[in-house]
Protein backbone atom coordinates (compact mmCIF):
# COMPACT_ATOMS: atom_id res chain seq x y z
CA UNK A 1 -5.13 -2.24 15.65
CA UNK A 2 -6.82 -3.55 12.60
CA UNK A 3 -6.26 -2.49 9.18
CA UNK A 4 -8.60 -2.94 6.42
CA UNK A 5 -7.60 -2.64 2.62
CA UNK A 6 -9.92 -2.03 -0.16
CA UNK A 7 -10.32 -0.41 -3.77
CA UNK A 8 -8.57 -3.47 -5.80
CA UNK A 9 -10.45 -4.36 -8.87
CA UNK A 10 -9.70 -5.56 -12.49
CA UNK A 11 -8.30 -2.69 -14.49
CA UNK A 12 -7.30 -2.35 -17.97
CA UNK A 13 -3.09 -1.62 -18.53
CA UNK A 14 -2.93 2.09 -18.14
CA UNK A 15 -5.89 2.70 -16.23
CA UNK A 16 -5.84 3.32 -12.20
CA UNK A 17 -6.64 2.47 -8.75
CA UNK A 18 -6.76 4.28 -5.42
CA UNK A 19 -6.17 1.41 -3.11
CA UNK A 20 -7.51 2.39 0.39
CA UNK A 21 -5.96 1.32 3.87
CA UNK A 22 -8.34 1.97 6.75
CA UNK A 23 -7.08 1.57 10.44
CA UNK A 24 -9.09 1.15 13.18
CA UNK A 25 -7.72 3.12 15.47
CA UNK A 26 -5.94 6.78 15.55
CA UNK A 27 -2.11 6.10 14.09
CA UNK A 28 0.42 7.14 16.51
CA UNK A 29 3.01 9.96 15.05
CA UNK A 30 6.05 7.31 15.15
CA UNK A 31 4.03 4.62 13.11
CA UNK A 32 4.45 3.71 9.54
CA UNK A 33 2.04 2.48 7.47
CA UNK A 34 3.17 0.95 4.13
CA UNK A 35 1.74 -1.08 0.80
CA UNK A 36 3.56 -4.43 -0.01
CA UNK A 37 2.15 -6.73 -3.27
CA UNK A 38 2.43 -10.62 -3.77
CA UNK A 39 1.56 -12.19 -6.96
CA UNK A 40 1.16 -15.65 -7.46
CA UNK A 41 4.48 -17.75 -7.18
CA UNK A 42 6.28 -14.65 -5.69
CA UNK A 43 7.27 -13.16 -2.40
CA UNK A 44 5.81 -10.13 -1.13
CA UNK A 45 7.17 -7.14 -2.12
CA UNK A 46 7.91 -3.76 -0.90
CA UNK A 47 5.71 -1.11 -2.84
CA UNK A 48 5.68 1.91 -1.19
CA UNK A 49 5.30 3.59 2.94
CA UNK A 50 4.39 6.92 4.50
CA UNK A 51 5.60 8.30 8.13
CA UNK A 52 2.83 9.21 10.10
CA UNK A 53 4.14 12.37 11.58
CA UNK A 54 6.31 14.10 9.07
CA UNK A 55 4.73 12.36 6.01
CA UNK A 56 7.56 11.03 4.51
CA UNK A 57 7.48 9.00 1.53
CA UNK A 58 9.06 5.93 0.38
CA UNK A 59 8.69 4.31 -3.27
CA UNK A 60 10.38 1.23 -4.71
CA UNK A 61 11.97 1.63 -7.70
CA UNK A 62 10.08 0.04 -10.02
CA UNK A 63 7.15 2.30 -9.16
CA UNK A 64 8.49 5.87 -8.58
CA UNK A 65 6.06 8.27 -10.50
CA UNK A 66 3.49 5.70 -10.99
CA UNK A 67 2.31 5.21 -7.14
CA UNK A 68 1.51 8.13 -5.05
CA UNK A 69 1.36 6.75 -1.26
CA UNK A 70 -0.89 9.39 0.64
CA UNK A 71 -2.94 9.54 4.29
CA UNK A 72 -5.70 11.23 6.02
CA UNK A 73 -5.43 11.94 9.40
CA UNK A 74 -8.97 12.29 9.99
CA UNK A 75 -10.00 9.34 8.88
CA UNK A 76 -6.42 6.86 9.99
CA UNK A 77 -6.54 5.96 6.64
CA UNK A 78 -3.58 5.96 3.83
CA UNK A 79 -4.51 5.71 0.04
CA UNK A 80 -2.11 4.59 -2.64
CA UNK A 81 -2.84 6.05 -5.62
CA UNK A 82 -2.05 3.56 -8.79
CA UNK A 83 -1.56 5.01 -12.13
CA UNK A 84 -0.40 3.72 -15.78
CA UNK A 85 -1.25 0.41 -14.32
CA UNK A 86 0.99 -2.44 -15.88
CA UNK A 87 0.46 -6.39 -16.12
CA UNK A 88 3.53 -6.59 -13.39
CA UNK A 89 1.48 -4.85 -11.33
CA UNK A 90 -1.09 -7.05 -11.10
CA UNK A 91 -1.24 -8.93 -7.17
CA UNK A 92 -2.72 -8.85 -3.80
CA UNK A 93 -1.74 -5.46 -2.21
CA UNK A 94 -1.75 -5.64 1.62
CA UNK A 95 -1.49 -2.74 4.11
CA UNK A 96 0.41 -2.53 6.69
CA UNK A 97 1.15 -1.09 10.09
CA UNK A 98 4.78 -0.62 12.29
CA UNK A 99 6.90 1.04 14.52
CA UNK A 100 9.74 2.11 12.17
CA UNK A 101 10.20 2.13 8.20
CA UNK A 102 11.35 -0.68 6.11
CA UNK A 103 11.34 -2.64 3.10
CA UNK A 104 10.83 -5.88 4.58
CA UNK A 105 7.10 -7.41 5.92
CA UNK A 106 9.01 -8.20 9.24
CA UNK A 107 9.10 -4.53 10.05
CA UNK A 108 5.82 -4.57 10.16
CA UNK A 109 3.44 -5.51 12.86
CA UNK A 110 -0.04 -5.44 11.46
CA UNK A 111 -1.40 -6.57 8.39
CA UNK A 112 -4.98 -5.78 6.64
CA UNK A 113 -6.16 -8.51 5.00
CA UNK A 114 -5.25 -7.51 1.22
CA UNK A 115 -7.11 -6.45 -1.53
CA UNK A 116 -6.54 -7.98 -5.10
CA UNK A 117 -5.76 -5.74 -8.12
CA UNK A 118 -5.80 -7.44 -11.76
CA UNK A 119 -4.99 -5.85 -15.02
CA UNK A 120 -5.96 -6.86 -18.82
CA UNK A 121 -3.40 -6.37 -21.03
């Protein structure tokens, strides 16, 4: 399966995004498809995930209430809805694709190819 991210773009702080993560084929009901961010220097980081099936959310911490994770069945595509941007925020967001949930990138088997999101302070 590919994956293909889009909607990044330079934003002011407290503006928004709706980051869009497009597969190429239909998602099974087991898969999870999640949002992970790397900024310069850093590792990537868990952001946020969505079961397929039962639609189950996940959020990391640091942006609970500010990210809203979503998907479209119709179209095998999730969205992640960015709001009250901040400078932190500011990466490459990558989508991605796997079998079971998790917080790590090795739980995940495919990768779109990332989408940059920057943010004037």
């Amino acid at each position: 399966v590919q994956l293909q991210a889009s909607g990044g773009g330079l934003v002011q702080a407290g503006g928004s995004l709706r980051l869009s993560c497009a597969a190429s084929r239909r998602i099974y009901s087991s898969g999870v498809v999640g949002w992970f961010r790397q900024a310069p220097g850093k590792e990537r980081e868990f952001v946020s995930a969505i079961r397929w099936g039962s639609g189950i959310r996940y959020y990391e911490d640091s942006v609970r209430g500010r990210f809203t994770i979503s998907k479209d069945s119709a179209k095998n595509t999730v969205y992640l809805q960015i709001d009250s941007l901040k400078p932190d925020d500011a990466a490459v967001y990558y989508c991605a694709m796997g079998s079971h949930y998790g917080t790590t990138p090795a739980a995940y088997d495919y990768w779109g190819q990332g989408t940059q999101v920057t943010v004037s302070s």
